[in-house]
C-alpha atoms as a PDB file:
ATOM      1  CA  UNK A   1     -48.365  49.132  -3.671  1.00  0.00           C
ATOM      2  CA  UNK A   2     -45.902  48.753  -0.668  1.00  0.00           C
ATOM      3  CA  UNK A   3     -44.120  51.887   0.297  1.00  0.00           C
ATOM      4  CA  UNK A   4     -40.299  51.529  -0.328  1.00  0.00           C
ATOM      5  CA  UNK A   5     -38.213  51.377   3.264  1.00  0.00           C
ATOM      6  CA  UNK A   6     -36.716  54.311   4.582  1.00  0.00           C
ATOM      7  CA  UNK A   7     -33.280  51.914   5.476  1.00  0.00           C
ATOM      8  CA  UNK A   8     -32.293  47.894   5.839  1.00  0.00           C
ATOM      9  CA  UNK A   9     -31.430  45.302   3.826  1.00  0.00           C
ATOM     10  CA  UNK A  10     -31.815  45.221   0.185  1.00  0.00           C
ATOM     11  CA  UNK A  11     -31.649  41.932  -0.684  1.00  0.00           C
ATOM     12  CA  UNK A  12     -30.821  41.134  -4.601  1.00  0.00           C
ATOM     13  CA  UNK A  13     -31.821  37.066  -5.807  1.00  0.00           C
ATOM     14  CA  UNK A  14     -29.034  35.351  -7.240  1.00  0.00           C
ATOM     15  CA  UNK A  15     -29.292  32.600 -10.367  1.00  0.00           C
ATOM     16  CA  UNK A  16     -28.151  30.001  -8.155  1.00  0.00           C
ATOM     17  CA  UNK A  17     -31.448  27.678  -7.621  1.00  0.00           C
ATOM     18  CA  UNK A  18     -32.612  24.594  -9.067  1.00  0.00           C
ATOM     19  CA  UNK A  19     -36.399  25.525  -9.611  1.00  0.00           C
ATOM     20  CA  UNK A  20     -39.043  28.397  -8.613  1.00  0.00           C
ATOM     21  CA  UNK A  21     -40.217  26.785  -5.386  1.00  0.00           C
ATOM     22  CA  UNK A  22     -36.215  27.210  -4.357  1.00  0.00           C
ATOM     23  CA  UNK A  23     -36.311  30.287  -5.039  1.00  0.00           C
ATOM     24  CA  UNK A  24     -39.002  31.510  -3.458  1.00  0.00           C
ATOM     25  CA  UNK A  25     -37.605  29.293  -0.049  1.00  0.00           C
ATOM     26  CA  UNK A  26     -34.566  31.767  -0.192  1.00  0.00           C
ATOM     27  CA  UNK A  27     -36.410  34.289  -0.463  1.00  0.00           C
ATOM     28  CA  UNK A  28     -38.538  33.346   2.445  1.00  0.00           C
ATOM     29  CA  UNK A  29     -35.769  32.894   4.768  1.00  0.00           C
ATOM     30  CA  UNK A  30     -33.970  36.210   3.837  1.00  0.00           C
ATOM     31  CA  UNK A  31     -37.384  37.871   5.057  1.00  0.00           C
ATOM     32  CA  UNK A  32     -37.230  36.004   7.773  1.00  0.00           C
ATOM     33  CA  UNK A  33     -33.977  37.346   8.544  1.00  0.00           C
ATOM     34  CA  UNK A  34     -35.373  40.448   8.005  1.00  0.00           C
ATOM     35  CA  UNK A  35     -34.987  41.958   4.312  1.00  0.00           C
ATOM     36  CA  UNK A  36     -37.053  45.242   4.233  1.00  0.00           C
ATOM     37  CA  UNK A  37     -36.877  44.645  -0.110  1.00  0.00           C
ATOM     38  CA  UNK A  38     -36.541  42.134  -2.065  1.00  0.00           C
ATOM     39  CA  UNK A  39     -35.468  42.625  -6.149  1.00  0.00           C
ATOM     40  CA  UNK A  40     -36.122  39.668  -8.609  1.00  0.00           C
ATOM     41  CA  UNK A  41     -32.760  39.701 -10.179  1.00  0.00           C
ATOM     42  CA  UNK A  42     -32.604  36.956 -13.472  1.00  0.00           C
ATOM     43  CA  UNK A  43     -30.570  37.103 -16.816  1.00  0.00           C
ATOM     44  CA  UNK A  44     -31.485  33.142 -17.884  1.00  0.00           C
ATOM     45  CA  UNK A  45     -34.289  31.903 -16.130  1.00  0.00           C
ATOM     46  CA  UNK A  46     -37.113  30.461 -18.868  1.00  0.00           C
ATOM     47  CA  UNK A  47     -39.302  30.722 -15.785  1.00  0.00           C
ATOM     48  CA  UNK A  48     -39.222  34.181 -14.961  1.00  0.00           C
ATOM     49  CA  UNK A  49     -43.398  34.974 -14.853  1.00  0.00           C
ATOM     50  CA  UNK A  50     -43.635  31.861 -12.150  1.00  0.00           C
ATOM     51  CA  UNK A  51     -40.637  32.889 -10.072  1.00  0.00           C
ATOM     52  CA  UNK A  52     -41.508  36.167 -10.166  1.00  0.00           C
ATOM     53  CA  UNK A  53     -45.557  35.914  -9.136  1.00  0.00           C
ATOM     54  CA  UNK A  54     -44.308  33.075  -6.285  1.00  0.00           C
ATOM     55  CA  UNK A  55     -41.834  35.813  -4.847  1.00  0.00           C
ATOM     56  CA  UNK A  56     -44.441  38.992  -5.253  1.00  0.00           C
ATOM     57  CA  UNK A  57     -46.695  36.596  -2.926  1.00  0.00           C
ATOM     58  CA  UNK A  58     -43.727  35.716  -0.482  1.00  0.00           C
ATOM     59  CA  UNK A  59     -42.762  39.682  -0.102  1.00  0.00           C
ATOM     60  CA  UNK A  60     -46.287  40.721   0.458  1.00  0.00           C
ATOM     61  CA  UNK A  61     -46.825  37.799   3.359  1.00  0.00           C
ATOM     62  CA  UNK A  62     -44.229  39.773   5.094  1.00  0.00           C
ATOM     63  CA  UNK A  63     -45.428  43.534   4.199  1.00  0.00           C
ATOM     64  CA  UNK A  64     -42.058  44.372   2.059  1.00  0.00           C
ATOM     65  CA  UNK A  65     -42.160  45.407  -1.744  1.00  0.00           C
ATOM     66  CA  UNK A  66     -40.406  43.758  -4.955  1.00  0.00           C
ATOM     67  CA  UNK A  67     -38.790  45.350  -7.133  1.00  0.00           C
ATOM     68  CA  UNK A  68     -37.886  44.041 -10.634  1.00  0.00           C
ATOM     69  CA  UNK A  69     -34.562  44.239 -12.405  1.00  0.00           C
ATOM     70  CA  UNK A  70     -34.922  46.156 -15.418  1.00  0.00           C
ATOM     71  CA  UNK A  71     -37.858  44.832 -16.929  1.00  0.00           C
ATOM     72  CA  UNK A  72     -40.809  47.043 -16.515  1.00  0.00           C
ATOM     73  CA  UNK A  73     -43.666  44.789 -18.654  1.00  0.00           C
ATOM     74  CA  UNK A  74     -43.076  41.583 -16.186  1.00  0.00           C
ATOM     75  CA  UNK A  75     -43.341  43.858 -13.101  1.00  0.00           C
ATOM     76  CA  UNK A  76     -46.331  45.252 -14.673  1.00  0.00           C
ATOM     77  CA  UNK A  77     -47.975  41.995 -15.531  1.00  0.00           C
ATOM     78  CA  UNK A  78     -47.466  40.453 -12.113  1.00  0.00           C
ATOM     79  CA  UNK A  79     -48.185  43.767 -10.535  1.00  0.00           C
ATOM     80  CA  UNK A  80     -44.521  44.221  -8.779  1.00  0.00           C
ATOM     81  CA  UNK A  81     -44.222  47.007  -6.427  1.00  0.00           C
ATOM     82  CA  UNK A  82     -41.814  48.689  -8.641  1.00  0.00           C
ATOM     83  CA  UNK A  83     -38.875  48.117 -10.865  1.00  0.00           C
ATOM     84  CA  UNK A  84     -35.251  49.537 -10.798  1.00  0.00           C
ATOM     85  CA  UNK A  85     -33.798  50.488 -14.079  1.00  0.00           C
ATOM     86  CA  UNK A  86     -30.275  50.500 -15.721  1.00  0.00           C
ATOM     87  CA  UNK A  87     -28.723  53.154 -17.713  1.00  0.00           C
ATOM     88  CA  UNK A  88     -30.023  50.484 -20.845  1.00  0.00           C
ATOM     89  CA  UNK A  89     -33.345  50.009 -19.408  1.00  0.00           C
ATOM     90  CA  UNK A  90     -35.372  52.635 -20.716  1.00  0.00           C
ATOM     91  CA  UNK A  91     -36.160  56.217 -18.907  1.00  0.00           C
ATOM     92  CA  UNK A  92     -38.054  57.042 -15.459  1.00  0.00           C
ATOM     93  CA  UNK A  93     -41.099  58.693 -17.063  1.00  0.00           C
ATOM     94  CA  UNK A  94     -41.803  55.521 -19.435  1.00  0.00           C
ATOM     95  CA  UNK A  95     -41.700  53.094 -16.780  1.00  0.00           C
ATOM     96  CA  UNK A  96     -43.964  55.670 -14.431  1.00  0.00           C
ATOM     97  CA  UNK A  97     -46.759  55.904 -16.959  1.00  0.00           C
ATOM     98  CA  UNK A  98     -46.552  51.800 -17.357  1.00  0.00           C
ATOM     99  CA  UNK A  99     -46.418  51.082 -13.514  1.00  0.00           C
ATOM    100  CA  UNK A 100     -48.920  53.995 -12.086  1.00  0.00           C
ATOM    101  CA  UNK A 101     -47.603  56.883  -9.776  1.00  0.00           C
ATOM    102  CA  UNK A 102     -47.240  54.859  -6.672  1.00  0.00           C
ATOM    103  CA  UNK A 103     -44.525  52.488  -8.157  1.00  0.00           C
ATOM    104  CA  UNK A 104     -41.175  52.268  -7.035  1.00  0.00           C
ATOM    105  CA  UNK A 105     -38.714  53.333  -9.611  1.00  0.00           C
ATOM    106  CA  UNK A 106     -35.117  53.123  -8.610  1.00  0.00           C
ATOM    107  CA  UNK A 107     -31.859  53.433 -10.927  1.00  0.00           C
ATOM    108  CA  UNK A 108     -28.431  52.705 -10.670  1.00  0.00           C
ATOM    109  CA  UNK A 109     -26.626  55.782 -10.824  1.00  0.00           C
ATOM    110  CA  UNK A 110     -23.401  54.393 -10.403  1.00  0.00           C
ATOM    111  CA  UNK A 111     -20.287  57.032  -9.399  1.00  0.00           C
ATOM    112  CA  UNK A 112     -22.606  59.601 -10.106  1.00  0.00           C
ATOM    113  CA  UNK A 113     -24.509  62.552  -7.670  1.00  0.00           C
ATOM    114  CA  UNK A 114     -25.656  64.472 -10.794  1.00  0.00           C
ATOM    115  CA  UNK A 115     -27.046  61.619 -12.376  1.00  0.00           C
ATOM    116  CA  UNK A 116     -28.762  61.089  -8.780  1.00  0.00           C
ATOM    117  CA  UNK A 117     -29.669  64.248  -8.847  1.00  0.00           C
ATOM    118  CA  UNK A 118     -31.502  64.307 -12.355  1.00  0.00           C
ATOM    119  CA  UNK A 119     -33.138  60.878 -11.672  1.00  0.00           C
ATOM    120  CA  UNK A 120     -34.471  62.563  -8.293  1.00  0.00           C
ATOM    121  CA  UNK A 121     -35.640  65.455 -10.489  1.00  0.00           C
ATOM    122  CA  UNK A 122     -37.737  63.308 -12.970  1.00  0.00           C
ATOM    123  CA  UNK A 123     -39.314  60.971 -10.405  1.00  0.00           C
ATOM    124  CA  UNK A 124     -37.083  58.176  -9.211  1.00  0.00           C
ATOM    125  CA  UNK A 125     -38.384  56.513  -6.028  1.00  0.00           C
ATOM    126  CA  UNK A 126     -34.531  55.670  -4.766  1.00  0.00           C
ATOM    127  CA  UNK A 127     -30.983  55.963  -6.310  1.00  0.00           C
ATOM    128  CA  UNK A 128     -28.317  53.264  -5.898  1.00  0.00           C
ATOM    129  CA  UNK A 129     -24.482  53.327  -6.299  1.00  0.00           C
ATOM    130  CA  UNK A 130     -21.968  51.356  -6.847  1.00  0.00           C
ATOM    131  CA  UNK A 131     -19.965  48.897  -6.681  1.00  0.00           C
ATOM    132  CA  UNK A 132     -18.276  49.861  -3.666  1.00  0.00           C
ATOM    133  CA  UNK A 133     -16.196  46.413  -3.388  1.00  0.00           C
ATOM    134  CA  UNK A 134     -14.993  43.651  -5.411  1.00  0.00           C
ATOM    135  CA  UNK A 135     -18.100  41.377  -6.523  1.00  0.00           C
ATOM    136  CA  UNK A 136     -17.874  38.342  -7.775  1.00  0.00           C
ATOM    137  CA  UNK A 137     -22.256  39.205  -9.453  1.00  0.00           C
ATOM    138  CA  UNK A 138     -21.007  42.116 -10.939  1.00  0.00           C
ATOM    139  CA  UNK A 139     -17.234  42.066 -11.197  1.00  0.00           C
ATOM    140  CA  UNK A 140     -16.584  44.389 -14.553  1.00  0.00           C
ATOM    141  CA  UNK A 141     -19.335  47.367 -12.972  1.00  0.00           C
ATOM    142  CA  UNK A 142     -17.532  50.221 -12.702  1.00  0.00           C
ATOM    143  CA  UNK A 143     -16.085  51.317  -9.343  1.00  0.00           C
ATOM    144  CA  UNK A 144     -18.001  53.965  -6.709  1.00  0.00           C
ATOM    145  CA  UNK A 145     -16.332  56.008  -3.491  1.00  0.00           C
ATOM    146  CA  UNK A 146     -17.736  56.621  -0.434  1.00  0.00           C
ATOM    147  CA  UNK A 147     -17.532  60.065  -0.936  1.00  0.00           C
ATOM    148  CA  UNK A 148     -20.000  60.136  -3.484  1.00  0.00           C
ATOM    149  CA  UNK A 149     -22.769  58.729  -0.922  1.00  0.00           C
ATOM    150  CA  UNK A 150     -21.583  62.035   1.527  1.00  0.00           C
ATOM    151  CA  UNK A 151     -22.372  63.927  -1.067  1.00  0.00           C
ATOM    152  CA  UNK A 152     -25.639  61.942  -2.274  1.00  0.00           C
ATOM    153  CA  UNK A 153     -26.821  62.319   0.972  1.00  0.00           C
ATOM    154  CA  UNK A 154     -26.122  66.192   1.394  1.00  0.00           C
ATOM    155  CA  UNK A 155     -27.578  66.689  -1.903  1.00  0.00           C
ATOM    156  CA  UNK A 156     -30.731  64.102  -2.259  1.00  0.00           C
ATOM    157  CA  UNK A 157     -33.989  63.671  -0.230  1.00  0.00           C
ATOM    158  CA  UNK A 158     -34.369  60.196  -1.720  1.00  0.00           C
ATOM    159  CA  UNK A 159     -33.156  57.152  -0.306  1.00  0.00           C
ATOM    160  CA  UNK A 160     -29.853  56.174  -0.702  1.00  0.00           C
ATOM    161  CA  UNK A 161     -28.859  52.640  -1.892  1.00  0.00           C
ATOM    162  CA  UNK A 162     -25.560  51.256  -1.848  1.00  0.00           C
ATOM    163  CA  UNK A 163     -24.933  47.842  -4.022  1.00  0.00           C
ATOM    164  CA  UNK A 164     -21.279  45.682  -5.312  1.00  0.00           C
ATOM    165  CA  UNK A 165     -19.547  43.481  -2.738  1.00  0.00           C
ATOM    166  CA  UNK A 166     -21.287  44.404   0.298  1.00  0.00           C
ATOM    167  CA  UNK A 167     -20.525  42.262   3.632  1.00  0.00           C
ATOM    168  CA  UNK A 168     -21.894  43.006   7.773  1.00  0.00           C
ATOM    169  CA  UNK A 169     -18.187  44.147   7.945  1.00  0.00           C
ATOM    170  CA  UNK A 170     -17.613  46.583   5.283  1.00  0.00           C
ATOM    171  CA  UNK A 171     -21.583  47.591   5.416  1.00  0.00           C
ATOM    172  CA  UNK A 172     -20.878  50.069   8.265  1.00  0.00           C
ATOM    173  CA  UNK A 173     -18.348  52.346   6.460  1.00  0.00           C
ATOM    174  CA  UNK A 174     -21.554  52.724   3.507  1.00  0.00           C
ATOM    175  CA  UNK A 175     -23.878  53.579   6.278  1.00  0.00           C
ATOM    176  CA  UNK A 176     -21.982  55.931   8.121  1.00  0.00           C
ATOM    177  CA  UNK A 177     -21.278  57.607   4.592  1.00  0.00           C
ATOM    178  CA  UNK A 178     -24.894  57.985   3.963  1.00  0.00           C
ATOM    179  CA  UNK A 179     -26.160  54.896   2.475  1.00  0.00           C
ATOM    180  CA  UNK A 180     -29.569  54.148   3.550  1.00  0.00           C
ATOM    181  CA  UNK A 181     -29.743  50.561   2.298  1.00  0.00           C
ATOM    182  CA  UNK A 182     -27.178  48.292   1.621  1.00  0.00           C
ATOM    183  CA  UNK A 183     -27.875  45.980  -1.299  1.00  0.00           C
ATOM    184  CA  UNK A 184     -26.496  42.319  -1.658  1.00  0.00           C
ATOM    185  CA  UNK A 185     -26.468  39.352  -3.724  1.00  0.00           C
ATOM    186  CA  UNK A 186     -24.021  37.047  -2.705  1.00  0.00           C
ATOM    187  CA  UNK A 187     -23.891  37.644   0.743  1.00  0.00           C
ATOM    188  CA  UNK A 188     -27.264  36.778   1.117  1.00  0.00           C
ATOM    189  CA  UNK A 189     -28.476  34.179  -1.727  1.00  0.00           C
ATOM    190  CA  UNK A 190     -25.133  32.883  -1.784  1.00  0.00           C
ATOM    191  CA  UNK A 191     -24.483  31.929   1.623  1.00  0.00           C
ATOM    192  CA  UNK A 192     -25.833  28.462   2.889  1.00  0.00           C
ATOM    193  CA  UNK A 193     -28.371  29.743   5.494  1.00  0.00           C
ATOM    194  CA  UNK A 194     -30.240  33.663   4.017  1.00  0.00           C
ATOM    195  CA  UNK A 195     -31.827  33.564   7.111  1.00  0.00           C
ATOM    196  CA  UNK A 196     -28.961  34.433   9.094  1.00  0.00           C
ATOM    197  CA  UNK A 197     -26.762  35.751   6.910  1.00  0.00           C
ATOM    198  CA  UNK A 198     -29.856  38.667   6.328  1.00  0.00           C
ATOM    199  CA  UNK A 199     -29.694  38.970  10.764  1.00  0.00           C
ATOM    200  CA  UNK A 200     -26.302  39.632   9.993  1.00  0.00           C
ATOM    201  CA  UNK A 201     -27.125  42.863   8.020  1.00  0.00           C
ATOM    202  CA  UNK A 202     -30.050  43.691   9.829  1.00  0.00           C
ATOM    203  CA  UNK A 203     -27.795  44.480  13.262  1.00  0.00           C
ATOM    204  CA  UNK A 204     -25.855  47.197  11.146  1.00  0.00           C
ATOM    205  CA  UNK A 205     -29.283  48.773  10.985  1.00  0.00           C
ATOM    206  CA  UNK A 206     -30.270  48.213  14.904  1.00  0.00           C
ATOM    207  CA  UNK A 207     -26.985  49.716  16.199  1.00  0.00           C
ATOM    208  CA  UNK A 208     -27.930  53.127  17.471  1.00  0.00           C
ATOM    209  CA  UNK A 209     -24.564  54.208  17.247  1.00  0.00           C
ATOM    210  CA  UNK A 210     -24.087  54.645  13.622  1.00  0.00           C
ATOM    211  CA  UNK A 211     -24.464  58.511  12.580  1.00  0.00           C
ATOM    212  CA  UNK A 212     -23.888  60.000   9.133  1.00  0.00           C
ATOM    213  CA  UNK A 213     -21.346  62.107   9.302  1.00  0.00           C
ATOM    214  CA  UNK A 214     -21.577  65.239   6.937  1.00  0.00           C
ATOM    215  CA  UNK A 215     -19.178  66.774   8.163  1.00  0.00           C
ATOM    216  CA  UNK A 216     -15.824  64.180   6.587  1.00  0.00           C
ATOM    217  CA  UNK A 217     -17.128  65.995   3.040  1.00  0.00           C
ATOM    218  CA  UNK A 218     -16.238  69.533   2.661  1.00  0.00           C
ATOM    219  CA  UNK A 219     -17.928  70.910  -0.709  1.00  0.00           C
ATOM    220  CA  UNK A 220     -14.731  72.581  -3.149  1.00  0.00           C
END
């Protein structure tokens, strides 16, 4: 199993291909570009096992780990590096004893430290809020703050992901509020060249100048 990244892009795969093989080109280029994960992300594909095995080969050519959306049996029968899970998709400890104890488990947590903070508890790998934005993938998800991810990252020693509408200009304001990764769909898969639209993200993450700043949350 690949380790999951301490910070960079999180890069989510959108519906929006013809076939596998142009899938897995996408995905190519956004590692290219520099996507530390990648998450197989389908709700209608009838050819999820191929997709999924071409992209598990793609992400391991390039040392980075992928994570499947909420179904734990297809991440364990292509042997994923982990899989994140919704509040529908079953519990942490299920999907821990399925996957073995070096999987990645992340789950959305939504607006939520304490359910961060119990997900941490029982064994999750990561935590991810959100949205933070309008989103055109996920436009009815329920709105997060920034101040939640100041006080995720006060509170949690897991990594922080932050997910819904995410661009390289409104990234910075997540970082500097304590997300770790920023996770996108659109901005990536949706844009005509995922090569450079993932260098786009991946400067937030080589400026030196953005610092958490714990000190904008005072606990009351």
């Amino acid at each position: 199993m690949i380790q999951f990244p301490l910070c960079g892009l999180y890069a989510i795969t959108a519906e929006n291909h013809a076939n596998p093989q142009s899938l897995a080109k996408k995905v190519n280029a956004a590692l290219r570009g520099g996507s530390k994960v990648i998450q197989y992300r389908s709700k209608s594909s009838h050819e999820r096992l191929e997709e999924a095995n071409l992209l598990l080969a793609e992400c391991h050519a390039f040392n980075v780990p992928l994570i499947i959306n909420d179904d734990v049996e297809l991440a364990f029968a292509i042997g994923a590096d982990g899989v994140h899970l919704g509040k529908d998709d079953g519990s942490i400890m299920e999907a821990r004893k399925r996957l073995g104890a070096k999987a990645i488990i992340g789950v959305s947590c939504y607006n939520s430290v304490e359910h961060a903070m119990a997900a941490e508890a029982q064994g999750a790998s990561y935590v991810a809020f959100g949205r933070f934005f309008p989103s055109s993938s996920k436009p009815n998800a329920p709105c997060a703050d920034q101040d939640t991810l100041i006080k995720a990252k006060i509170r949690l020693q897991l990594p922080i992901v932050a997910i819904g509408g995410v661009t390289p200009e409104n990234g910075r304001s997540l970082i500097e509020a304590g997300a770790d990764l920023l996770a996108v769909i659109d901005a990536v898969f949706g844009a005509d060249d995922p090569e450079q639209a993932s260098l786009a993200f991946k400067s937030l993450f080589d400026d030196k100048n953005i610092v958490f700043n714990k000190f904008s949350y005072i606990e009351r």
